[in-house]
Protein backbone atom coordinates (compact mmCIF):
# COMPACT_ATOMS: atom_id res chain seq x y z
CA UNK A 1 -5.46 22.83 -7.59
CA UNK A 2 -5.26 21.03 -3.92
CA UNK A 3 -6.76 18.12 -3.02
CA UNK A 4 -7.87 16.75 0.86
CA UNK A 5 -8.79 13.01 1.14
CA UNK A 6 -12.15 12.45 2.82
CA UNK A 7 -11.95 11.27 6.41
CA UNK A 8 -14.76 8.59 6.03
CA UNK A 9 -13.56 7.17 2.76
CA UNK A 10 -10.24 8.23 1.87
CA UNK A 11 -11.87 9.66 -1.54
CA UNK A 12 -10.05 13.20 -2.74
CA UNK A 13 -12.11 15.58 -3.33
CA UNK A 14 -10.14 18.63 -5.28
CA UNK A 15 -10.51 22.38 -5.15
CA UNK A 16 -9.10 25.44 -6.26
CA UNK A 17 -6.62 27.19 -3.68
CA UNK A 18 -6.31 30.16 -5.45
CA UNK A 19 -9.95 31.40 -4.32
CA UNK A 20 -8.69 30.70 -0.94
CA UNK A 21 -6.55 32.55 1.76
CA UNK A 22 -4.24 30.49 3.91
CA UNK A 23 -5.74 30.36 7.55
CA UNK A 24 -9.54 30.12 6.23
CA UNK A 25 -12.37 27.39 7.20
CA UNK A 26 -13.62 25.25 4.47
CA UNK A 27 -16.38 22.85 4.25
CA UNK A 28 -16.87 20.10 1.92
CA UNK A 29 -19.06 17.11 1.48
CA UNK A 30 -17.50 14.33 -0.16
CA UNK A 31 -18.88 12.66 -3.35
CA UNK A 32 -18.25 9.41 -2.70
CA UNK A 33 -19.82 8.99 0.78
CA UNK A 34 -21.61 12.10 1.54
CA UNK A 35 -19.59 12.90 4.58
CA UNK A 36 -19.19 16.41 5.42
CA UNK A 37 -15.72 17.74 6.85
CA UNK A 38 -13.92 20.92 7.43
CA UNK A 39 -10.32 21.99 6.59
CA UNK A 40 -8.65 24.87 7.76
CA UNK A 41 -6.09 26.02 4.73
CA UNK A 42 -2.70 25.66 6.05
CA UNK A 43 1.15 26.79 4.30
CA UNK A 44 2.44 23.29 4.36
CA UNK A 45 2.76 21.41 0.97
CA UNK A 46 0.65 18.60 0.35
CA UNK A 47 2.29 15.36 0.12
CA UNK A 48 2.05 13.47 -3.25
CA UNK A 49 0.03 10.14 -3.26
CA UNK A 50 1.76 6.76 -4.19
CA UNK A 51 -0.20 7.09 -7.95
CA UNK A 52 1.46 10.43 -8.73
CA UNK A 53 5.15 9.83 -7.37
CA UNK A 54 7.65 8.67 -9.74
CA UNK A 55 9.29 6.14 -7.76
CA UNK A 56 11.69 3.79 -9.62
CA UNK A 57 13.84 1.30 -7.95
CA UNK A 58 17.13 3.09 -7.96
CA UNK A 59 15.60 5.88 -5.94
CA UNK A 60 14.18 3.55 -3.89
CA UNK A 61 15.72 3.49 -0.45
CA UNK A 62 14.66 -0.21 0.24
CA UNK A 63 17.86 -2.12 2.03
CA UNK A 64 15.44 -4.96 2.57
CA UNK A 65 13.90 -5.40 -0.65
CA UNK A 66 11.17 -3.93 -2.23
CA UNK A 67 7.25 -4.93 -3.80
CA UNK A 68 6.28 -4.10 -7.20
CA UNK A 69 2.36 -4.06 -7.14
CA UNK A 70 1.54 -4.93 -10.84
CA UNK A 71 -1.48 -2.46 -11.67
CA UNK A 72 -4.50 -4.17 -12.57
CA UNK A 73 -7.89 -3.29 -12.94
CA UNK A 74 -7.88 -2.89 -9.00
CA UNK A 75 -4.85 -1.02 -8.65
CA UNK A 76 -2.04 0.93 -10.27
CA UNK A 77 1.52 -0.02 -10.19
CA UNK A 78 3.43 1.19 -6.91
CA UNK A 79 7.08 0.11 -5.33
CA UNK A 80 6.91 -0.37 -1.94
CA UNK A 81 10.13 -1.02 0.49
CA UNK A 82 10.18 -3.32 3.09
CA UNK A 83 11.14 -3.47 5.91
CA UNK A 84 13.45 -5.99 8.06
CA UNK A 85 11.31 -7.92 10.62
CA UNK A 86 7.16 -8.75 9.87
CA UNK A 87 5.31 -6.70 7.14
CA UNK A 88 2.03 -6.75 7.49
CA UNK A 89 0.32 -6.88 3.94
CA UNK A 90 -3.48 -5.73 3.25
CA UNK A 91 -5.74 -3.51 1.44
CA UNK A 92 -5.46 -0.09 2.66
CA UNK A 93 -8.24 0.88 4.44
CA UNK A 94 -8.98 3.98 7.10
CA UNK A 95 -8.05 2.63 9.98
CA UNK A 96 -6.79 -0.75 9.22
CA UNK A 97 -3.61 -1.26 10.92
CA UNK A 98 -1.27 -2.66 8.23
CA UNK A 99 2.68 -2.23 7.88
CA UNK A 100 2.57 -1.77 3.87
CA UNK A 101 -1.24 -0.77 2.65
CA UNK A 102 -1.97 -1.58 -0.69
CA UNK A 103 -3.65 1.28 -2.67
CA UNK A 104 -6.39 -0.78 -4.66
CA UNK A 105 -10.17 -1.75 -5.07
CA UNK A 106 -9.74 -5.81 -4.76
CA UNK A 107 -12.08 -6.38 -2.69
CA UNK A 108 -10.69 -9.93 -2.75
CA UNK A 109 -7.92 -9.12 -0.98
CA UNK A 110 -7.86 -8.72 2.82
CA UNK A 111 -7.11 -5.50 5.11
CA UNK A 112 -4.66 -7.79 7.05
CA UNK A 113 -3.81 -10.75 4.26
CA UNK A 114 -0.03 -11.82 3.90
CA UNK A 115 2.69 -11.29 6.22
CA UNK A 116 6.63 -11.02 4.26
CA UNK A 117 9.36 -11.61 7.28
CA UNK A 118 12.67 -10.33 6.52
CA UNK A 119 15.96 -11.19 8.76
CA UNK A 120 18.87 -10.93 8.28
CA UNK A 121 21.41 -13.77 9.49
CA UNK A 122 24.97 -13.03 9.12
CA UNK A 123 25.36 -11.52 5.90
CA UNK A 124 22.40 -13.37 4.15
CA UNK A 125 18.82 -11.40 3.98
CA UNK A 126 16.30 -14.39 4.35
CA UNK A 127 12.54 -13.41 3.36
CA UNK A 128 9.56 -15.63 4.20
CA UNK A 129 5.97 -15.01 3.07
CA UNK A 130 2.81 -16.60 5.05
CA UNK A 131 -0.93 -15.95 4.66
CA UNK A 132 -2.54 -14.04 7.52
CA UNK A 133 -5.94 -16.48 7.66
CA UNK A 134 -7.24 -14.60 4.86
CA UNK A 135 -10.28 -15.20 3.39
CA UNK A 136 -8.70 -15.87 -0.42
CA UNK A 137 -5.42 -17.19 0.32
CA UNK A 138 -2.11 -16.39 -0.60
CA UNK A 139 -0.02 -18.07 -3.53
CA UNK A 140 3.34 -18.23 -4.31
CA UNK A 141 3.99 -18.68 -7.67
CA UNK A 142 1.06 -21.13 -8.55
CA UNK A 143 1.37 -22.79 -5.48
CA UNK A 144 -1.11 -21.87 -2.48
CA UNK A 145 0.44 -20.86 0.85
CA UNK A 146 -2.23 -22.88 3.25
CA UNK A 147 -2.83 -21.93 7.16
CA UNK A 148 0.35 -22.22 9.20
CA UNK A 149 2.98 -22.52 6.56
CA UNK A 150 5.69 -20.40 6.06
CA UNK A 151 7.49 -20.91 2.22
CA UNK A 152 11.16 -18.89 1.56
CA UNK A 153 10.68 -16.43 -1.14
CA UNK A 154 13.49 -15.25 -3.60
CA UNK A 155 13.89 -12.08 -5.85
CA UNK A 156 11.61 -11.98 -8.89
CA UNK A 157 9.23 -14.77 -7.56
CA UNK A 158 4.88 -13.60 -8.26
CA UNK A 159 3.14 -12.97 -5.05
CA UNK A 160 -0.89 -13.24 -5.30
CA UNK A 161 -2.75 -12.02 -2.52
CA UNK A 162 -6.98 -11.59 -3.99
CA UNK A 163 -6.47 -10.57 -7.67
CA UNK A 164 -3.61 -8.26 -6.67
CA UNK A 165 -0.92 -9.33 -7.88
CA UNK A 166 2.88 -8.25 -6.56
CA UNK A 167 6.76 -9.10 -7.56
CA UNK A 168 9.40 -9.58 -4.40
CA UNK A 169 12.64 -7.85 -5.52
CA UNK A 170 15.83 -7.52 -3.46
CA UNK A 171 17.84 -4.01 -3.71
CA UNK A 172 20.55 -5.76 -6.28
C-alpha cells in the first residue's frame, strides 16, 4: 500500500501499488474535500509522516533543543528539533509558512501562533518563547505570555499554544 496526500487538504488518500506500473497516470478524488488530482507513479520511496516515524530523543539530531507535542485529542505525540535563531510555531496548514508545523486538528491554535528564539551566547544556549498575536494566547506554565513580552524558557517547562499542548527539552 502507498499513500499521496491531497493537494487541497493534505488528507492521504491510500491505494494499492501493486495494480500499478511505475511511470503510469493516476487519478484520484480525495474524500475529504472532493478535489480531484493526478499522480504519475514514480521509483522513489515515499517518505514516512511524523505519526508513523519512531523518533525518540536520542536519535534526535536536535543541538538546539527539541519539542515534545503531548498527543491529545487534536494531535498525536511528535519530537520536533529546533532550530538556533526564531522558530516559527503554528498549525500546519497547506501553505502556511511556519518554521516547525504542528500536525493537529486544534483549531484553537493559530497557523502562525508562538515564536521559540534560540541563541547561543558564549557557551550558554538561551531560549525565549513569545506569542505571535494569536488569537488564544500563549502560556507558559500557567502563566499567559501577553502581546509584546518575551519570558526565558528552561528544559522541561509546559508550553500551551490553543489546547495543544508541548514540553521544551534541551539535548542533555
Amino acid at each position: 500500500m502507498k499513500r499521496v496526500r491531497c493537494p487541497k487538504c493534505d488528507n492521504y488518500v491510500y491505494f494499492n501499488d501493486q495494480n500499478y506500473e511505475a511511470g503510469q497516470s493516476l487519478v484520484f478524488i480525495c474524500e475529504e474535500c472532493d478535489k480531484q488530482f493526478r499522480i504519475r507513479l514514480g521509483k522513489t520511496p515515499l517518505k514516512a509522516t511524523r505519526k508513523d516515524e519512531d523518533l525518540s530523543p536520542e536519535n534526535l539530531e536536535a543541538p538546539f533543543g527539541y519539542l515534545s507535542v503531548i498527543e491529545n485529542l487534536f494531535s498525536f505525540k511528535q519530537l520536533i528539533p529546533l532550530s538556533e535563531g526564531d522558530n516559527l510555531i503554528g498549525r500546519r496548514s497547506p501553505g502556511s509558512k511556519v518554521t516547525i508545523p504542528i500536525e493537529t486538528g486544534d483549531m484553537s491554535m493559530d497557523r502562525r501562533h508562538t515564536i521559540i528564539n534560540i541563541q547561543r551566547k558564549g557557551g550558554e544556549i538561551i531560549c525565549t518563547i513569545q506569542d505571535n498575536d494569536s488569537m488564544t494566547g500563549t502560556f507558559l506554565g500557567a502563566e499567559e505570555i501577553l502581546p509584546g513580552d518575551i519570558r526565558r524558557i528552561e528544559s522541561g517547562q509546559v508550553i500551551t499554544t490553543g489546547a495543544t499542548t508541548f514540553i521544551y527539552y534541551t539535548k542533555e
